[in-house]
C-alpha atoms as a PDB file:
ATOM      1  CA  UNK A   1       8.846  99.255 -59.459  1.00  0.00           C
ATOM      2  CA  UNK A   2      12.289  99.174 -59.759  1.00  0.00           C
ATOM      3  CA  UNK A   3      14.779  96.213 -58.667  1.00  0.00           C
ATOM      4  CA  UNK A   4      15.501  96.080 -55.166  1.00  0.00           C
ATOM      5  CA  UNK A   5      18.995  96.845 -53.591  1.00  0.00           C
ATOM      6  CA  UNK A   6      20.548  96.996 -51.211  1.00  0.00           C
ATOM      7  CA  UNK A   7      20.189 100.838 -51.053  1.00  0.00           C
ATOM      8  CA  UNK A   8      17.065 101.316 -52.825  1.00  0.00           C
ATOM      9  CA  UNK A   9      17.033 103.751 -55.400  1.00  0.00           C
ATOM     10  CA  UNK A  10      14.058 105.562 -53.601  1.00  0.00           C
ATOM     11  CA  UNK A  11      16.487 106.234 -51.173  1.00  0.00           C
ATOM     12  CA  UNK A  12      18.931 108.678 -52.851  1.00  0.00           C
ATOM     13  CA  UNK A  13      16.286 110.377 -54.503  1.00  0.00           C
ATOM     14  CA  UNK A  14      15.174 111.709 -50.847  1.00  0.00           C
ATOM     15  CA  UNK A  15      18.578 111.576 -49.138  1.00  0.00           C
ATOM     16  CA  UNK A  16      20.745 113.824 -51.874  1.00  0.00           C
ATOM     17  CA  UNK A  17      23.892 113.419 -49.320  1.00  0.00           C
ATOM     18  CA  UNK A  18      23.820 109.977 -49.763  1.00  0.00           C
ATOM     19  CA  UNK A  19      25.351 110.832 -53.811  1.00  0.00           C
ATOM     20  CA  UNK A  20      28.127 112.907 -52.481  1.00  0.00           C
ATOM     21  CA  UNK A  21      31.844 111.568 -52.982  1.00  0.00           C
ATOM     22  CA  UNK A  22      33.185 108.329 -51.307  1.00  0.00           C
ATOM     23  CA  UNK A  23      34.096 108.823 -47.753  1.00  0.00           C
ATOM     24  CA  UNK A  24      38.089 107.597 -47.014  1.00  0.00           C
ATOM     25  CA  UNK A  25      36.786 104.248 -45.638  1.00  0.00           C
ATOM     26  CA  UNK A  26      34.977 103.883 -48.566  1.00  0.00           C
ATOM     27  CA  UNK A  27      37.709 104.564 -50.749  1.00  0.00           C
ATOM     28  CA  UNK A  28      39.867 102.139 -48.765  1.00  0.00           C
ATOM     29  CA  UNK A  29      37.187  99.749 -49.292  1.00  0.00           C
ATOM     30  CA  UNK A  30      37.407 100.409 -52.865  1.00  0.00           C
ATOM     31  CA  UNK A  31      40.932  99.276 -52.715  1.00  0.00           C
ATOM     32  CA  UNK A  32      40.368  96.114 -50.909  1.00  0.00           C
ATOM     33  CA  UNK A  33      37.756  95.116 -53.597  1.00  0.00           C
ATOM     34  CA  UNK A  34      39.645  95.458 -56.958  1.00  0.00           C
ATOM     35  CA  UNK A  35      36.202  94.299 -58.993  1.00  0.00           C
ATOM     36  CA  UNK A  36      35.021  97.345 -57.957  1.00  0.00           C
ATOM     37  CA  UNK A  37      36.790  99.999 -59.597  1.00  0.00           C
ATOM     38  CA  UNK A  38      34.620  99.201 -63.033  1.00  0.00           C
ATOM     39  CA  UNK A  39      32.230 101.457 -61.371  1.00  0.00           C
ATOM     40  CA  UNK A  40      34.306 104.549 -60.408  1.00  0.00           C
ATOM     41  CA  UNK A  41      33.462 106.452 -58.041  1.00  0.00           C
ATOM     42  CA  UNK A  42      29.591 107.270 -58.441  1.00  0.00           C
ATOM     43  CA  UNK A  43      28.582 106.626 -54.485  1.00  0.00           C
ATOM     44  CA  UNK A  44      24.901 105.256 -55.555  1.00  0.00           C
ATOM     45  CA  UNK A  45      26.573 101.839 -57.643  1.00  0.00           C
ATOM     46  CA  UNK A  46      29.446 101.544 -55.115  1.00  0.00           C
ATOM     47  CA  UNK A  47      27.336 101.277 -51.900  1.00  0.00           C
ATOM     48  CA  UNK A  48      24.600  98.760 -53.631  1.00  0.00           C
ATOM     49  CA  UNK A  49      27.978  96.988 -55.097  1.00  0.00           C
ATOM     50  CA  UNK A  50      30.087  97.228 -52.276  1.00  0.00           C
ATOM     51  CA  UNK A  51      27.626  95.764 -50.026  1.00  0.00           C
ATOM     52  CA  UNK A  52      26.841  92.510 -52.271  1.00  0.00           C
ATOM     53  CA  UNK A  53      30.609  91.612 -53.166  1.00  0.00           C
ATOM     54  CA  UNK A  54      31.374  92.216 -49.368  1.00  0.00           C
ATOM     55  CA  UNK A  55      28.923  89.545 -48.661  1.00  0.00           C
ATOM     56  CA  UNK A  56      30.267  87.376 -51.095  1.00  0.00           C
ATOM     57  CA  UNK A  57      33.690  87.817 -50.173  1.00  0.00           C
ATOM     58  CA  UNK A  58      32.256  87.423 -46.269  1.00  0.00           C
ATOM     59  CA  UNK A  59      30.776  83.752 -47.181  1.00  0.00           C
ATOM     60  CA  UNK A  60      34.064  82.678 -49.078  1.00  0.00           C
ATOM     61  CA  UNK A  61      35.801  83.204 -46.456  1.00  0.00           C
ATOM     62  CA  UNK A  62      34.367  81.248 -43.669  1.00  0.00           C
ATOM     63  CA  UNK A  63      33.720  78.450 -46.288  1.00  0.00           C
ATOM     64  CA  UNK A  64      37.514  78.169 -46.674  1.00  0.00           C
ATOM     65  CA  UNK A  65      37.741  78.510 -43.068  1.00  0.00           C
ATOM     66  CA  UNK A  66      34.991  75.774 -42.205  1.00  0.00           C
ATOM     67  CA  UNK A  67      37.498  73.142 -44.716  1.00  0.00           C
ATOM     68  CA  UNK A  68      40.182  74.126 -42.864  1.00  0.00           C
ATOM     69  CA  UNK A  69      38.895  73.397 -39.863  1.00  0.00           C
ATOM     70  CA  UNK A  70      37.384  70.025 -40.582  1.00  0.00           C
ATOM     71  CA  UNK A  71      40.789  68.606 -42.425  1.00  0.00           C
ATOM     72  CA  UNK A  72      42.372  69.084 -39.154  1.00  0.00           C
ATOM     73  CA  UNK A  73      43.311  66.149 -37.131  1.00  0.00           C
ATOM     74  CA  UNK A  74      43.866  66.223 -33.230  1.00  0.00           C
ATOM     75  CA  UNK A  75      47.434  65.942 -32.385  1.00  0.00           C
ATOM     76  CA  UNK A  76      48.296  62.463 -30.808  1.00  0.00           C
ATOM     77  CA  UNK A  77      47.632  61.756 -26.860  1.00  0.00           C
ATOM     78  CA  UNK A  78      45.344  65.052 -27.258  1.00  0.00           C
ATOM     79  CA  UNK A  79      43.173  64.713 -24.161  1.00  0.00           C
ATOM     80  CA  UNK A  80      39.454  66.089 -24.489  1.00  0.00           C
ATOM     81  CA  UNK A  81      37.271  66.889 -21.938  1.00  0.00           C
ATOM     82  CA  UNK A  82      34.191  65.092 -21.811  1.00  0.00           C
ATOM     83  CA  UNK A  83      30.961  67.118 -23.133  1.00  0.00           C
ATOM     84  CA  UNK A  84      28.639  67.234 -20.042  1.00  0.00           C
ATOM     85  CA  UNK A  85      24.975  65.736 -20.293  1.00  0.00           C
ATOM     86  CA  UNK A  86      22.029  68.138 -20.030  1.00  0.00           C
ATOM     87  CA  UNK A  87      18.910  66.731 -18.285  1.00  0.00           C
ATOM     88  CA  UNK A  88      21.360  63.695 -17.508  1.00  0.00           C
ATOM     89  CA  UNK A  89      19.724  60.214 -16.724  1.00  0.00           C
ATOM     90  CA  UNK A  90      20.793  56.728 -16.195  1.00  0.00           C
ATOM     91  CA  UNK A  91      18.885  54.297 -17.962  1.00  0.00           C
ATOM     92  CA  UNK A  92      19.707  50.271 -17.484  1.00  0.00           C
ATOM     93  CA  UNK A  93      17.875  47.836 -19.828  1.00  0.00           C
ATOM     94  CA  UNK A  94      18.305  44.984 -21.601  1.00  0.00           C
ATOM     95  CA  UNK A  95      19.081  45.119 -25.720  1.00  0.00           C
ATOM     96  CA  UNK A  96      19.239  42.076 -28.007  1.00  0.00           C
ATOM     97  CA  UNK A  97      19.615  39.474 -24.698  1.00  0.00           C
ATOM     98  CA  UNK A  98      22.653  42.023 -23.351  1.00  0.00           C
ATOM     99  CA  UNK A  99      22.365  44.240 -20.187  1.00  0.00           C
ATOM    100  CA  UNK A 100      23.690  48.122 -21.358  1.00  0.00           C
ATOM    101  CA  UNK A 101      23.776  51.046 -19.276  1.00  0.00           C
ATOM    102  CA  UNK A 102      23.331  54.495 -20.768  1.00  0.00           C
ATOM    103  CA  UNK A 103      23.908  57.842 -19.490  1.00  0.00           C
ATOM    104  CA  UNK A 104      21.970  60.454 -21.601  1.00  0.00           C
ATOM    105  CA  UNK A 105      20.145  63.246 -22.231  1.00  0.00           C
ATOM    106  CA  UNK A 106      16.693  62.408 -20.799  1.00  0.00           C
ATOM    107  CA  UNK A 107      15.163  63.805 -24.024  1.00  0.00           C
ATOM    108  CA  UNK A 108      16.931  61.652 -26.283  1.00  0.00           C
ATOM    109  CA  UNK A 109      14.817  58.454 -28.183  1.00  0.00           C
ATOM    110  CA  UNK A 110      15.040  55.028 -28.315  1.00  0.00           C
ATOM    111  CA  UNK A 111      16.024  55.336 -32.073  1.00  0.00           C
ATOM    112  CA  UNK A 112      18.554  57.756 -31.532  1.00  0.00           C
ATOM    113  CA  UNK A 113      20.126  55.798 -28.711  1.00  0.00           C
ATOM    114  CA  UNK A 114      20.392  52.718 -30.776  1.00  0.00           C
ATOM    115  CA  UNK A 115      21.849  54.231 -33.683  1.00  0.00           C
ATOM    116  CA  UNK A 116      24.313  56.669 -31.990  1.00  0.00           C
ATOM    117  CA  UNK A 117      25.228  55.517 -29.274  1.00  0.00           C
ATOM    118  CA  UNK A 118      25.214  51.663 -29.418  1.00  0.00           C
ATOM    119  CA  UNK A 119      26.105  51.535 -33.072  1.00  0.00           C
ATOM    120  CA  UNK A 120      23.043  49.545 -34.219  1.00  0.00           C
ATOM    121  CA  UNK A 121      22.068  50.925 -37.034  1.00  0.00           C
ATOM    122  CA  UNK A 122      19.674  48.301 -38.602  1.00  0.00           C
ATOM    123  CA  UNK A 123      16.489  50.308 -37.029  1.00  0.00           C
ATOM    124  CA  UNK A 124      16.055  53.013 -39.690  1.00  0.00           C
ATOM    125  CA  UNK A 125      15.076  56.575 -39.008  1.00  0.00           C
ATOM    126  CA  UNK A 126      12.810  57.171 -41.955  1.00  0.00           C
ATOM    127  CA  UNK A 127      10.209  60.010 -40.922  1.00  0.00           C
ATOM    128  CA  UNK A 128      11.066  60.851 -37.715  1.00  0.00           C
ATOM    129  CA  UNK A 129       7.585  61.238 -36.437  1.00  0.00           C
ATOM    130  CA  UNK A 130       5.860  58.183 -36.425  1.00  0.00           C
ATOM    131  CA  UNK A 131       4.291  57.621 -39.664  1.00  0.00           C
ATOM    132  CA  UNK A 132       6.170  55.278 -41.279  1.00  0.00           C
ATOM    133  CA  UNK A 133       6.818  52.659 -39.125  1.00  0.00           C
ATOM    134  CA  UNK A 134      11.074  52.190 -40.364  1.00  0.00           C
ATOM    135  CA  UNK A 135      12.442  52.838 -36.814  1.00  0.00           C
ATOM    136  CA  UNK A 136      10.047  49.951 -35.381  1.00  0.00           C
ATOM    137  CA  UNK A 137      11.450  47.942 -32.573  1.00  0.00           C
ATOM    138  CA  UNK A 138       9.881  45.511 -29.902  1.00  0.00           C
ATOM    139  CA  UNK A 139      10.049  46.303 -26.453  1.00  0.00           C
ATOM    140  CA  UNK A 140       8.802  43.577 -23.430  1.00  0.00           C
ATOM    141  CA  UNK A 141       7.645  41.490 -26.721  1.00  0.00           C
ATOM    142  CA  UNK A 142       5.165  44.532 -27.882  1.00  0.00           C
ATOM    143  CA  UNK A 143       6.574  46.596 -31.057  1.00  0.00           C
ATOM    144  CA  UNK A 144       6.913  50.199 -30.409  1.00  0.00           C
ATOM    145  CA  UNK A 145       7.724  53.315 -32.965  1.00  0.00           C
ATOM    146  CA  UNK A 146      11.544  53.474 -31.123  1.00  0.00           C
ATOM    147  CA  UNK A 147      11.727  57.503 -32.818  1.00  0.00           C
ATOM    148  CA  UNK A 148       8.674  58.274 -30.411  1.00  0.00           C
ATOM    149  CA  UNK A 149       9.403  56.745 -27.551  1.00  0.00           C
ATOM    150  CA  UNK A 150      12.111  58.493 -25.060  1.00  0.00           C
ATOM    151  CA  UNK A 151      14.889  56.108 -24.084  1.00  0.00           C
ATOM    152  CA  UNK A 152      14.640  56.968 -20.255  1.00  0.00           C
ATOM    153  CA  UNK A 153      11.140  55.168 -20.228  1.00  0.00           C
ATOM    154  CA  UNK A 154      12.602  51.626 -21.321  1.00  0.00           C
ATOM    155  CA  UNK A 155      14.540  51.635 -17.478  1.00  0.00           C
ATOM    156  CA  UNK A 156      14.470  47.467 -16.986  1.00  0.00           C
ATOM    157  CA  UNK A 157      13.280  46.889 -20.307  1.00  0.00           C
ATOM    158  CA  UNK A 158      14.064  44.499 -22.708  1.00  0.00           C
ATOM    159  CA  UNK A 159      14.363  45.710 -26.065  1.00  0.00           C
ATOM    160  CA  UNK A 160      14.641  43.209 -29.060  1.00  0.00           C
ATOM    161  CA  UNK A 161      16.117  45.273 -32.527  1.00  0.00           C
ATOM    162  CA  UNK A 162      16.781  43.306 -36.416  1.00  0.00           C
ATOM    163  CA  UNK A 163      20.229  42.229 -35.143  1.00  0.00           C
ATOM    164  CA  UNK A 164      18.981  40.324 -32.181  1.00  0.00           C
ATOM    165  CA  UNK A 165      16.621  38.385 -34.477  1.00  0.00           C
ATOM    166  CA  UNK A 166      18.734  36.008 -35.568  1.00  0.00           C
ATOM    167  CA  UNK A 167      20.537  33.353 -33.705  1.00  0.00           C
ATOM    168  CA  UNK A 168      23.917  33.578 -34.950  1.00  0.00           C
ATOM    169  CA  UNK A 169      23.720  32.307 -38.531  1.00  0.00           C
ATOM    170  CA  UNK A 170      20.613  31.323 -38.355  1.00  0.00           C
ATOM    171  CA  UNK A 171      17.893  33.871 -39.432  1.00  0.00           C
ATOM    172  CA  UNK A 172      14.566  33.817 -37.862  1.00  0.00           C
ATOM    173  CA  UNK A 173      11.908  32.606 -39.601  1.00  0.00           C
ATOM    174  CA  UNK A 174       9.826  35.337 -40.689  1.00  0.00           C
ATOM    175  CA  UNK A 175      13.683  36.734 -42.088  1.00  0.00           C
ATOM    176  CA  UNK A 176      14.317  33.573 -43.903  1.00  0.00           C
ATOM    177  CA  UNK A 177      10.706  34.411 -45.437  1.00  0.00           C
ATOM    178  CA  UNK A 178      10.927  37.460 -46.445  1.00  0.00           C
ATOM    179  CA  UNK A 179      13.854  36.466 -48.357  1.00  0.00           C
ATOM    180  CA  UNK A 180      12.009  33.718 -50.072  1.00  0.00           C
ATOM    181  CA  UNK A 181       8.904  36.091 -50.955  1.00  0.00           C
ATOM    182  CA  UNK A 182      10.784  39.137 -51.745  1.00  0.00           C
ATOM    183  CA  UNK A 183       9.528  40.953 -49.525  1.00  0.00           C
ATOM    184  CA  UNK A 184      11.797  44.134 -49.674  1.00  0.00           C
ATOM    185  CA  UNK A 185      13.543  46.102 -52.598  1.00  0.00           C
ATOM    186  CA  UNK A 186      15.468  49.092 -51.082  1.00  0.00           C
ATOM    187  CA  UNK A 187      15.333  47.717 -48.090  1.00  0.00           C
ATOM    188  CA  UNK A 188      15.229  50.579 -45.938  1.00  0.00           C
ATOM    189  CA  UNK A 189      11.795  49.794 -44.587  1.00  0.00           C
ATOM    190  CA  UNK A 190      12.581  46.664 -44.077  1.00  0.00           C
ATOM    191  CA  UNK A 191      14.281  46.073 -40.209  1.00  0.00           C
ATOM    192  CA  UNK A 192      10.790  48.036 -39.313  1.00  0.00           C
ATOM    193  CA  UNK A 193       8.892  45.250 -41.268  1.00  0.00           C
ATOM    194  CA  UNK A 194      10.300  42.710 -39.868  1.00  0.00           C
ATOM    195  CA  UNK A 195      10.214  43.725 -36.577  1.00  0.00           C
ATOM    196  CA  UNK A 196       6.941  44.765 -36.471  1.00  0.00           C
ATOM    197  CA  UNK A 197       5.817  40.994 -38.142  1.00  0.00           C
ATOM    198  CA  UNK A 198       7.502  38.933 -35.470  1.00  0.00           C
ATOM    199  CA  UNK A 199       5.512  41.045 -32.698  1.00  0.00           C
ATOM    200  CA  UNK A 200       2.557  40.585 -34.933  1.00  0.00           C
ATOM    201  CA  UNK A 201       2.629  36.588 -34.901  1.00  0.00           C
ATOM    202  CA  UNK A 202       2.742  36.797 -31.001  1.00  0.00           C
ATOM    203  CA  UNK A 203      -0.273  39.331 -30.967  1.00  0.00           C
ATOM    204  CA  UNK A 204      -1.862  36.506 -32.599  1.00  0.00           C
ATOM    205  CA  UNK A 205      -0.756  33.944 -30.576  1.00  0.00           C
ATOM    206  CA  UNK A 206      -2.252  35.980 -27.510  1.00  0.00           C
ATOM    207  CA  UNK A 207      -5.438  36.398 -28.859  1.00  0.00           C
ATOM    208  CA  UNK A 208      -5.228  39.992 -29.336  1.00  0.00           C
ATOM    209  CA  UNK A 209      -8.034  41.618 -31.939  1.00  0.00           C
ATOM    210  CA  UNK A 210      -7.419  44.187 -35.037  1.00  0.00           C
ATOM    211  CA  UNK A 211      -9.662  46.951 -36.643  1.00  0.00           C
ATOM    212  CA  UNK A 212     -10.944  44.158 -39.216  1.00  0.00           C
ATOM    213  CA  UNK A 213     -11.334  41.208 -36.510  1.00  0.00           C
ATOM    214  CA  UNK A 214     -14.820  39.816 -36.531  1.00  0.00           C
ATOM    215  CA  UNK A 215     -15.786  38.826 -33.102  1.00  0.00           C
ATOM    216  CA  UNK A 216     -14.498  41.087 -30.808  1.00  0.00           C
ATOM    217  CA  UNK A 217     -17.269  38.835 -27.799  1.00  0.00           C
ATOM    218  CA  UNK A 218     -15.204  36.609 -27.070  1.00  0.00           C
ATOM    219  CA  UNK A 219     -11.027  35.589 -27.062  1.00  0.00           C
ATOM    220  CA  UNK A 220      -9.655  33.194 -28.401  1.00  0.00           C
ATOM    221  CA  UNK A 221      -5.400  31.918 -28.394  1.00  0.00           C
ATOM    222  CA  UNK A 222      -3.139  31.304 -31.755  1.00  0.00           C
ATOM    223  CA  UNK A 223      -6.020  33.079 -33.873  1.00  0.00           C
ATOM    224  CA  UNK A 224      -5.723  32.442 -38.061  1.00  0.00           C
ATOM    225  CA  UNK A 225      -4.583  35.165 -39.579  1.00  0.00           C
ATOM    226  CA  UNK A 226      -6.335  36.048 -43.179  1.00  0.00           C
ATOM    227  CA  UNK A 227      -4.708  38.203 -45.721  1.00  0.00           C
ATOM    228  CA  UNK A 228      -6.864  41.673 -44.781  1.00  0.00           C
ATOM    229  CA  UNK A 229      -5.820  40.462 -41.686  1.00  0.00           C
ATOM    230  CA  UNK A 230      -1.792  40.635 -41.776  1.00  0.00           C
ATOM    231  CA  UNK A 231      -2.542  43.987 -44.271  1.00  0.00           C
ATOM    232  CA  UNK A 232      -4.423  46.016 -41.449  1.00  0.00           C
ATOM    233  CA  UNK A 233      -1.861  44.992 -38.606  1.00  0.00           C
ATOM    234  CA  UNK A 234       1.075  45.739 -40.735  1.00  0.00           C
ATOM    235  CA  UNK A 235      -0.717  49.292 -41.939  1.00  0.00           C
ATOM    236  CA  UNK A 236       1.841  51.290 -39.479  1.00  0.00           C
ATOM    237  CA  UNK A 237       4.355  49.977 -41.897  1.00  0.00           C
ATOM    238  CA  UNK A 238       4.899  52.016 -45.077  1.00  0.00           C
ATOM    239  CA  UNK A 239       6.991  50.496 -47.968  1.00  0.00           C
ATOM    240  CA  UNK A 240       7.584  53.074 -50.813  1.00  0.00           C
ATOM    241  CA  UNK A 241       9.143  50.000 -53.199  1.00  0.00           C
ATOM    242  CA  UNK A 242       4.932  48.578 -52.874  1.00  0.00           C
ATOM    243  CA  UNK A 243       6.763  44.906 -52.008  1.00  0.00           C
ATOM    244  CA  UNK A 244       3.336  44.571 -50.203  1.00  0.00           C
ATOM    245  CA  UNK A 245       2.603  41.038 -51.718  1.00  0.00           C
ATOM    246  CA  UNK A 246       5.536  39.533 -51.028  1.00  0.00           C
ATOM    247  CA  UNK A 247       5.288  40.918 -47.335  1.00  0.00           C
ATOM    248  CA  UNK A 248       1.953  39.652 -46.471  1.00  0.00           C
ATOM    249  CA  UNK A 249       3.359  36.328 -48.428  1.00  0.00           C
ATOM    250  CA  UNK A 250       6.399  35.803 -45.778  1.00  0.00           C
ATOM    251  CA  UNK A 251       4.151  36.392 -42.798  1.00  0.00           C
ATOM    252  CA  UNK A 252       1.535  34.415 -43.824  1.00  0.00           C
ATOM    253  CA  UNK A 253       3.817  31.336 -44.500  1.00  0.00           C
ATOM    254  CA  UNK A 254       5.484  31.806 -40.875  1.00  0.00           C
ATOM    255  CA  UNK A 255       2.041  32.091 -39.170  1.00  0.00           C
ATOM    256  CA  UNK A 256       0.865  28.948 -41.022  1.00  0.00           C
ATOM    257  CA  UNK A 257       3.805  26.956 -40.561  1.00  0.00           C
ATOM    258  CA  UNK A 258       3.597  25.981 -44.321  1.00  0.00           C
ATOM    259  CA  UNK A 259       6.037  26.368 -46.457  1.00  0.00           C
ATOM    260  CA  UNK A 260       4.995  27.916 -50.298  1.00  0.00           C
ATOM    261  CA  UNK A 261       6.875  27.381 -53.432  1.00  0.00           C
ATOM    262  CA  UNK A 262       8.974  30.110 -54.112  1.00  0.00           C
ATOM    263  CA  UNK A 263       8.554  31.909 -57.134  1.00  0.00           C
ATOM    264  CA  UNK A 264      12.431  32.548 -58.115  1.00  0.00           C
ATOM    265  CA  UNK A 265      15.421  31.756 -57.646  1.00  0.00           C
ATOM    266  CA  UNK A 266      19.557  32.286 -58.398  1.00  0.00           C
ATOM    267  CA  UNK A 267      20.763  31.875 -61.573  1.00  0.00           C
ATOM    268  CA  UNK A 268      24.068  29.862 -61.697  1.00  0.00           C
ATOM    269  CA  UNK A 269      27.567  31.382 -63.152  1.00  0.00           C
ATOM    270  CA  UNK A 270      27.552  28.206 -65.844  1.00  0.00           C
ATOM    271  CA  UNK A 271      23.871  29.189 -67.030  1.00  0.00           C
ATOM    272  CA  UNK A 272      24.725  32.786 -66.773  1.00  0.00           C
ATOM    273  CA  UNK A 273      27.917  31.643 -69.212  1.00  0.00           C
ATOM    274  CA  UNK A 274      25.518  29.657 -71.700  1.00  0.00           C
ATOM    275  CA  UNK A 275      23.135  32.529 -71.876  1.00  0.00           C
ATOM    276  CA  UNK A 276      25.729  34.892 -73.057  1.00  0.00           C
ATOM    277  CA  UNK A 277      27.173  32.253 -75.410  1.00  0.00           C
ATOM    278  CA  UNK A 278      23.635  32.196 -77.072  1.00  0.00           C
ATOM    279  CA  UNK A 279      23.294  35.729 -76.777  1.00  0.00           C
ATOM    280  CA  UNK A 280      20.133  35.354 -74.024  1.00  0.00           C
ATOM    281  CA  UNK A 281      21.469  37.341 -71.531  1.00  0.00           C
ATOM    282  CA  UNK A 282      18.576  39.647 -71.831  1.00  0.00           C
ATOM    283  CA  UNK A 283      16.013  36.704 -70.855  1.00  0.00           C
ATOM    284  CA  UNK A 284      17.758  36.912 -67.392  1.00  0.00           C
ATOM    285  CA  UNK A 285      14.999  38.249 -64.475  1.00  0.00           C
END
């Protein structure tokens, strides 16, 4: 078979009018498109031709266009009208300890709320369908996949994000850990993490049971956490770094109330100096 066209060559061989001479358009065409006048004027090459340098030319064009556009600024005291809601609700809740009020779309999530309209961009939008467990918030002290959950069904809720965590300088606890355990590398996953751990402790606290809990008879308050423990309630969690050790590490030291050693730590300018001067710089982890 023979390479296909934009006017096949199966075409002409059953349409003989279609070989005839330019028409005038054509030839004004012709002129428009310099590159073209390699061919002459046999009509078969200059239709296929014409058609795929048009396009070409076509995309260029609203490409320059489009940068043109965007490099624009709006003149000073230019007044814009305000782009109407569709499906418009008002939704009042509480976020990080302050009341907001939010008209929007009543299709638009909790995740998207957060990040574009209130600026807090430490929740992460990682899959965008629940699976990974980056946009995790806590809402009415239960965490919650914020990317699945619409924002008009947290009306007189209190939602707790990563920046409400901490109390001015002070970082919460299981923050401070995972710090100390290393419990991130990229860091994207990691508002989700932590997040998700500090609901976790309270679940515990309450009594509440897991897929690997072993008496599921009877309840019990402030249960002890094991390992396989903090691993299957932090499953909804996905870290693509694998800082999995140092994860389960932080919580467990927080849930424990015992601090561990930690297992690094900064190295100094003046040993960073003496290192170079005895050519060790290498040795530095």
């Amino acid at each position: 078979m023979g390479e296909s066209k934009v006017i096949d060559e199966y075409d002409f061989d059953l349409h003989p009018e279609l070989q005839t001479e330019l028409s005038a358009d054509e030839r004004e065409l012709l002129q428009h498109i310099p590159e073209l006048t390699e061919l002459g004027t046999e009509r078969r090459k200059f239709l296929g031709q014409a058609a795929a340098s048009g396009l070409g030319i076509l995309a260029l064009q609203l490409l320059a266009k489009e940068q043109v556009l965007a490099s624009m600024e709006a003149p000073e005291g230019a007044v814009f009208a305000p782009v109407a809601e569709e499906n418009a609700v008002a939704v009042k809740l509480k976020i990080n300890g302050v009341e907001k009020t939010l008209n929007l779309d009543s299709r638009v999530s909790l995740l998207d709320a957060l990040r574009e309209r209130l600026a807090l961009t430490g929740t992460k939008k990682g899959c965008d369908q629940g699976q990974c467990g980056a946009c995790t918030v806590i809402v009415n002290g239960r965490r919650v996949l914020s990317c699945l959950t619409l924002t008009a069904t947290c009306e007189g809720k209190e939602v707790t994000t990563v920046e409400g965590l901490a109390k001015g300088d002070d970082l919460h606890p299981i923050q401070a850990a995972f710090i100390k355990h290393d419990g991130f590398q990229c860091g994207y996953c990691t508002p989700g993490q932590i997040c998700s751990a500090v609901a976790l402790l309270q679940e515990a606290k309450n009594g509440e049971a897991s897929h690997v809990s072993t008496n599921l008879r009877t309840s019990a308050r402030n249960l002890k956490l094991s390992d396989d423990e903090i691993r299957e309630r932090m499953s909804g969690n996905i870290c693509r770094c694998g800082a999995y050790p140092g994860i389960v590490a932080a919580i467990q030291e927080v849930h424990q109330g015992r601090e561990t050693a930690q297992t690094w730590r900064f190295v100094g300018e003046d040993e960073i100096a003496a290192l170079n001067v005895e050519g060790k710089t290498d040795e530095i982890v």
